[in-house]
N, C-alpha and C. Protein backbone atom coordinates (compact mmCIF):
# COMPACT_ATOMS: atom_id res chain seq x y z
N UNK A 1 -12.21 -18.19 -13.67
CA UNK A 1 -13.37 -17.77 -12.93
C UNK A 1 -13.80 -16.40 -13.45
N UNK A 2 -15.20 -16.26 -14.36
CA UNK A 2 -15.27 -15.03 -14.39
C UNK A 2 -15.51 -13.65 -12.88
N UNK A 3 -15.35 -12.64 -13.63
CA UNK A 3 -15.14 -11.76 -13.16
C UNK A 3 -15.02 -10.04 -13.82
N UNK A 4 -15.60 -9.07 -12.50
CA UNK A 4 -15.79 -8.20 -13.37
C UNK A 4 -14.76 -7.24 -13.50
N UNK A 5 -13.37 -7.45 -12.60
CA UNK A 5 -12.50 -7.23 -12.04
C UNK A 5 -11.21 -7.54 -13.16
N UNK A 6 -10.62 -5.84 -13.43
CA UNK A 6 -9.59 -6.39 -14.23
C UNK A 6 -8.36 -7.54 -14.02
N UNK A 7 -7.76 -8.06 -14.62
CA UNK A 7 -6.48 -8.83 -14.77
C UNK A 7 -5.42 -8.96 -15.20
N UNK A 8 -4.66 -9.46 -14.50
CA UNK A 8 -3.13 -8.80 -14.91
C UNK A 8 -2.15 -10.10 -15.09
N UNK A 9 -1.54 -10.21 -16.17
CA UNK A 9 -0.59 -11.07 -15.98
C UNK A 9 0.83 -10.60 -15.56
N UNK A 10 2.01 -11.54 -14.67
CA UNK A 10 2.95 -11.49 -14.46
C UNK A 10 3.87 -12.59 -14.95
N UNK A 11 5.20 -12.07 -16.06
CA UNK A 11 5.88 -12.94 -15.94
C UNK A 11 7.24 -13.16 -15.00
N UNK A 12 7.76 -14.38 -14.64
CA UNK A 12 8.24 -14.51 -13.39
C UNK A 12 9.88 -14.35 -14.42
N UNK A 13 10.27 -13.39 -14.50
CA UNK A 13 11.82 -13.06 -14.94
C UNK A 13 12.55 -13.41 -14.25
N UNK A 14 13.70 -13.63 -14.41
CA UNK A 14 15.09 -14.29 -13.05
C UNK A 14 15.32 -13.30 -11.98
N UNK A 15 14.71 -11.53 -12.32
CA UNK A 15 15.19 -11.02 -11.11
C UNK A 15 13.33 -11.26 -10.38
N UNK A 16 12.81 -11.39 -10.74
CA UNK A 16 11.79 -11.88 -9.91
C UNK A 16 11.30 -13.21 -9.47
N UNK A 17 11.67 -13.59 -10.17
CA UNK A 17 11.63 -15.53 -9.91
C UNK A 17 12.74 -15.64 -8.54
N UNK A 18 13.76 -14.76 -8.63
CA UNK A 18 14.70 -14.74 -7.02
C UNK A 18 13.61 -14.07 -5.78
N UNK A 19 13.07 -13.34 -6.52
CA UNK A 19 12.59 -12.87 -5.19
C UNK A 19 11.29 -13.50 -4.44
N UNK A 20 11.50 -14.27 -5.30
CA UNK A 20 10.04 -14.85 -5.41
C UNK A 20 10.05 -16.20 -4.39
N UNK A 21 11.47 -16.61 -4.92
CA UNK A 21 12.22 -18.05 -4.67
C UNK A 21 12.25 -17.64 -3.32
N UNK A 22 12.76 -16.47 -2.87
CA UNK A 22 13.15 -16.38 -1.10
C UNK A 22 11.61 -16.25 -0.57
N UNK A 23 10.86 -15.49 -0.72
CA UNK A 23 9.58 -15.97 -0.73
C UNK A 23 9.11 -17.14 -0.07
N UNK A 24 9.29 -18.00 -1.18
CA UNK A 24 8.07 -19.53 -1.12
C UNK A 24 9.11 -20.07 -0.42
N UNK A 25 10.54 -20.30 -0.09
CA UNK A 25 11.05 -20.45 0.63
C UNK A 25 11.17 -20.28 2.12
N UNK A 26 10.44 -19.14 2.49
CA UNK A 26 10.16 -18.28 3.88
C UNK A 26 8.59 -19.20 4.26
N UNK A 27 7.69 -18.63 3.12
CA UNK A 27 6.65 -19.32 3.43
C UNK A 27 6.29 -20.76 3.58
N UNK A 28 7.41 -21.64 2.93
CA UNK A 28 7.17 -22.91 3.33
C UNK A 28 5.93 -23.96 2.58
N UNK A 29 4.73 -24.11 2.65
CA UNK A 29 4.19 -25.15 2.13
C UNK A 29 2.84 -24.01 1.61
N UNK A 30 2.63 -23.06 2.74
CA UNK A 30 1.72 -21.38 2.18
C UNK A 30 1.94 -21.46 1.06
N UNK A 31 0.89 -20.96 0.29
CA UNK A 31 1.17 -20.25 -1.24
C UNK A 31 1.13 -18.96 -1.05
N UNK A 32 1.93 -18.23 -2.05
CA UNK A 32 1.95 -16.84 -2.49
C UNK A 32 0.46 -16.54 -3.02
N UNK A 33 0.07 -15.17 -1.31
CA UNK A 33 -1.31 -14.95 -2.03
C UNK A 33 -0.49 -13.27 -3.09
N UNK A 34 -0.70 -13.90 -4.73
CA UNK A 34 -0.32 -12.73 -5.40
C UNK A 34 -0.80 -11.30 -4.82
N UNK A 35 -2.11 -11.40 -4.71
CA UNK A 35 -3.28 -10.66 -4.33
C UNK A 35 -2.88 -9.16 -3.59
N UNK A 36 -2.39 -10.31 -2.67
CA UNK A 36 -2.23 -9.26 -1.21
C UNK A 36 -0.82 -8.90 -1.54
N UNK A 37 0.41 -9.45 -2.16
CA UNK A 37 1.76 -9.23 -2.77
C UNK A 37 1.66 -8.04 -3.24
N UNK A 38 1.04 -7.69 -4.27
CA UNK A 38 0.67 -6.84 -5.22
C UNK A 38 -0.06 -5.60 -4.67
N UNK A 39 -0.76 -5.79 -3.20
CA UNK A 39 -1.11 -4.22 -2.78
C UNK A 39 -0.32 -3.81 -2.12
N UNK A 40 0.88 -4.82 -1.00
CA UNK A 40 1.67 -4.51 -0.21
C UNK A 40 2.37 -3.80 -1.67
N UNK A 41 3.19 -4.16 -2.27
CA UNK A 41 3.82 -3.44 -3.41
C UNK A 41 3.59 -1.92 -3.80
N UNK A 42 2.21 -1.98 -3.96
CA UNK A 42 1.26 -0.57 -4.34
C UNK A 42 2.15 0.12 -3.28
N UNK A 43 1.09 -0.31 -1.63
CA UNK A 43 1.33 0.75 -0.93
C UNK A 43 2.68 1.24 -0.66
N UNK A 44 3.74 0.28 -0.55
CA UNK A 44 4.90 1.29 -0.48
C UNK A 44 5.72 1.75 -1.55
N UNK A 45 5.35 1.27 -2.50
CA UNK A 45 5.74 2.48 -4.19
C UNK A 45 4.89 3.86 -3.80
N UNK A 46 3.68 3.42 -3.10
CA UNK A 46 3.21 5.08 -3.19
C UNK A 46 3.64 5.79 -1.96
N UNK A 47 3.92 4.86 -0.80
CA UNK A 47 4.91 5.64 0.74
C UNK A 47 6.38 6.59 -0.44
N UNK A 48 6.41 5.48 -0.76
CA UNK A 48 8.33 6.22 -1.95
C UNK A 48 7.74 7.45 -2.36
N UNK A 49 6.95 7.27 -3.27
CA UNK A 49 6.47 8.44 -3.99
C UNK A 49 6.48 9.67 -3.36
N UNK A 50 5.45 9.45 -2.45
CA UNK A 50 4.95 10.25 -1.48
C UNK A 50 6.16 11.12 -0.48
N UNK A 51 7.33 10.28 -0.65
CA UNK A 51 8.60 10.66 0.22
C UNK A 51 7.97 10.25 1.58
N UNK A 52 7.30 9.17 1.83
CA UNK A 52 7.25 8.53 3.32
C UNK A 52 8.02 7.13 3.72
N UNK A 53 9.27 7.52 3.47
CA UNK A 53 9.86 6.65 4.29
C UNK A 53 10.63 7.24 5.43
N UNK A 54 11.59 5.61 5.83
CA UNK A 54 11.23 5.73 7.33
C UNK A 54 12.68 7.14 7.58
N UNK A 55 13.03 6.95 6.39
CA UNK A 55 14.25 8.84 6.34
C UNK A 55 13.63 10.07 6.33
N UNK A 56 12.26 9.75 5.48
CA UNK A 56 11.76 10.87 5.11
C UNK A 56 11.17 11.38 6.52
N UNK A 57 10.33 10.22 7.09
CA UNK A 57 9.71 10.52 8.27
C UNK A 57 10.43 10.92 9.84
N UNK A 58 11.89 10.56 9.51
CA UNK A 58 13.10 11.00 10.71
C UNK A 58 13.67 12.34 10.50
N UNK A 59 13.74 12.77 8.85
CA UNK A 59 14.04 14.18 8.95
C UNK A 59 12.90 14.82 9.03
N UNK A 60 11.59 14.14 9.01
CA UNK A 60 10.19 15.25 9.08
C UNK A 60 10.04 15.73 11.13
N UNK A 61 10.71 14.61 11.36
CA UNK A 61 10.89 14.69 13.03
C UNK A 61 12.09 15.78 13.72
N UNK A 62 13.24 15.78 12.89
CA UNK A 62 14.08 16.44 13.56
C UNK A 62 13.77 17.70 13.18
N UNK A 63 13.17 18.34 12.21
CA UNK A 63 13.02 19.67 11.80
C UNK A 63 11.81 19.87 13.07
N UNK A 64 10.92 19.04 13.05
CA UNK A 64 9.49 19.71 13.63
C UNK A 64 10.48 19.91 15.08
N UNK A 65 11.44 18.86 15.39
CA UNK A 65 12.02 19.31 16.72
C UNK A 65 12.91 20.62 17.20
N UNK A 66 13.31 20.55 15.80
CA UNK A 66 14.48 21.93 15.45
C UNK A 66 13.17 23.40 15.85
N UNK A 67 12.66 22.98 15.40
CA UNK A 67 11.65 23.99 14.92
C UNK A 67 10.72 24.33 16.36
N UNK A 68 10.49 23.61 17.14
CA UNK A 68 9.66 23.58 18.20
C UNK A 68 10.54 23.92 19.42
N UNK A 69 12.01 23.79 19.38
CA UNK A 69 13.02 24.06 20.42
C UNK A 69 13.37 25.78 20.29
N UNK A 70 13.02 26.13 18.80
CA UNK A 70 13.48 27.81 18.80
C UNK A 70 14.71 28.01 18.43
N UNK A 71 15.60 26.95 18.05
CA UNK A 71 16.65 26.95 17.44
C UNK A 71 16.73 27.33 15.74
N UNK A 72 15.40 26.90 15.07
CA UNK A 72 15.17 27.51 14.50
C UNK A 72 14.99 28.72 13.82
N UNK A 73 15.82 29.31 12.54
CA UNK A 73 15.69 30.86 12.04
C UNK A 73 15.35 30.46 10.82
N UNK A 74 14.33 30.86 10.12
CA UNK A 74 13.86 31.20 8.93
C UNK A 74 14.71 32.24 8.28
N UNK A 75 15.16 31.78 7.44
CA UNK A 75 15.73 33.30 6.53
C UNK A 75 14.47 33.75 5.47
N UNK A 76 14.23 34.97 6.03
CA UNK A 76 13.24 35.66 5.24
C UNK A 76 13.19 36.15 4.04
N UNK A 77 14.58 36.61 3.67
CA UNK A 77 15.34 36.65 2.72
C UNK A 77 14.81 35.85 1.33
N UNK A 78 15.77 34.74 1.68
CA UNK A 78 15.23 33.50 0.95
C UNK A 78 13.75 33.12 0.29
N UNK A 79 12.98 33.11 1.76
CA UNK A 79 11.59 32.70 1.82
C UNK A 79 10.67 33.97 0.57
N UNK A 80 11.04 35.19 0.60
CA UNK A 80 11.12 36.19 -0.04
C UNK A 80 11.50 36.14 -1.94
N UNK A 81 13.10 35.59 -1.70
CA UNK A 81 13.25 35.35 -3.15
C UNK A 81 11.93 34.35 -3.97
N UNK A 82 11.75 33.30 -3.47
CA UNK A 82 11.17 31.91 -3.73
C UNK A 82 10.03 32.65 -4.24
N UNK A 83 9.04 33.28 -3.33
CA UNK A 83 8.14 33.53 -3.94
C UNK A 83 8.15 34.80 -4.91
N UNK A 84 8.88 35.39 -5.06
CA UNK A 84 9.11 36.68 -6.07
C UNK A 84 9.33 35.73 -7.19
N UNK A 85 10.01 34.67 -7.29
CA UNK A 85 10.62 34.54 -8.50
C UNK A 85 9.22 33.54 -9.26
N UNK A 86 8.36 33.34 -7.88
CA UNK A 86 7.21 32.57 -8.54
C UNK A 86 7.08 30.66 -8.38
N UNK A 87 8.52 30.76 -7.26
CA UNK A 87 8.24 28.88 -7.65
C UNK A 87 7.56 28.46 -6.71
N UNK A 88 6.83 29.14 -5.50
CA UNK A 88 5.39 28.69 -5.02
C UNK A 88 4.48 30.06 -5.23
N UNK A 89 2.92 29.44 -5.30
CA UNK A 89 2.05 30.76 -5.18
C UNK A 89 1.53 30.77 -4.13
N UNK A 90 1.11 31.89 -4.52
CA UNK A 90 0.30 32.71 -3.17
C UNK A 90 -0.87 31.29 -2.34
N UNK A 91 -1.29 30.66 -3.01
CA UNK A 91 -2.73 29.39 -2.61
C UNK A 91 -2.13 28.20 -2.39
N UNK A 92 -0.35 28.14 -2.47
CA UNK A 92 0.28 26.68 -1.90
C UNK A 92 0.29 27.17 -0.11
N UNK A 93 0.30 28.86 0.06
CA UNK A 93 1.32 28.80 1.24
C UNK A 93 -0.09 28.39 2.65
């Protein structure tokens, strides 16, 4: 069917032909819409990337809690070296 929309081939290798197999297996008589396979994929390679998983997002919780209870101490110190030595600038903070 043309189209103006690039295309991609996949070949189905044995570690993907397994995963594939549990798949069409789950789904039953459904076909694999590649389509929608392939963005679910995207989006959580880019959650990984991004460091949004569901760890990333439990230690992003316990700090904001740490942090909001006052138990929290910043060492200034530290916070001090970091930027003297230059490994964030002045327009990250």
């Amino acid at each position: 069917m043309p189209t103006s929309h690039p295309r991609h081939t996949i070949t189905e290798t044995p570690a993907l032909r397994e995963a594939l197999d549990e798949l069409r297996s789950a789904l039953g008589r459904e076909r694999i819409d590649f389509g929608e396979l392939v963005g679910l994929g995207a989006r959580e390679k880019l959650r990984a990337l991004r460091g949004d998983s569901p760890q990333a997002r439990e230690a992003r919780a316990r700090l904001v809690e740490e942090i909001g209870s006052g138990r929290y101490q910043p060492d200034a110190a530290a916070a001090d070296e970091v930027k003297r030595r230059g490994l964030i600038r002045d327009e990250d903070l």
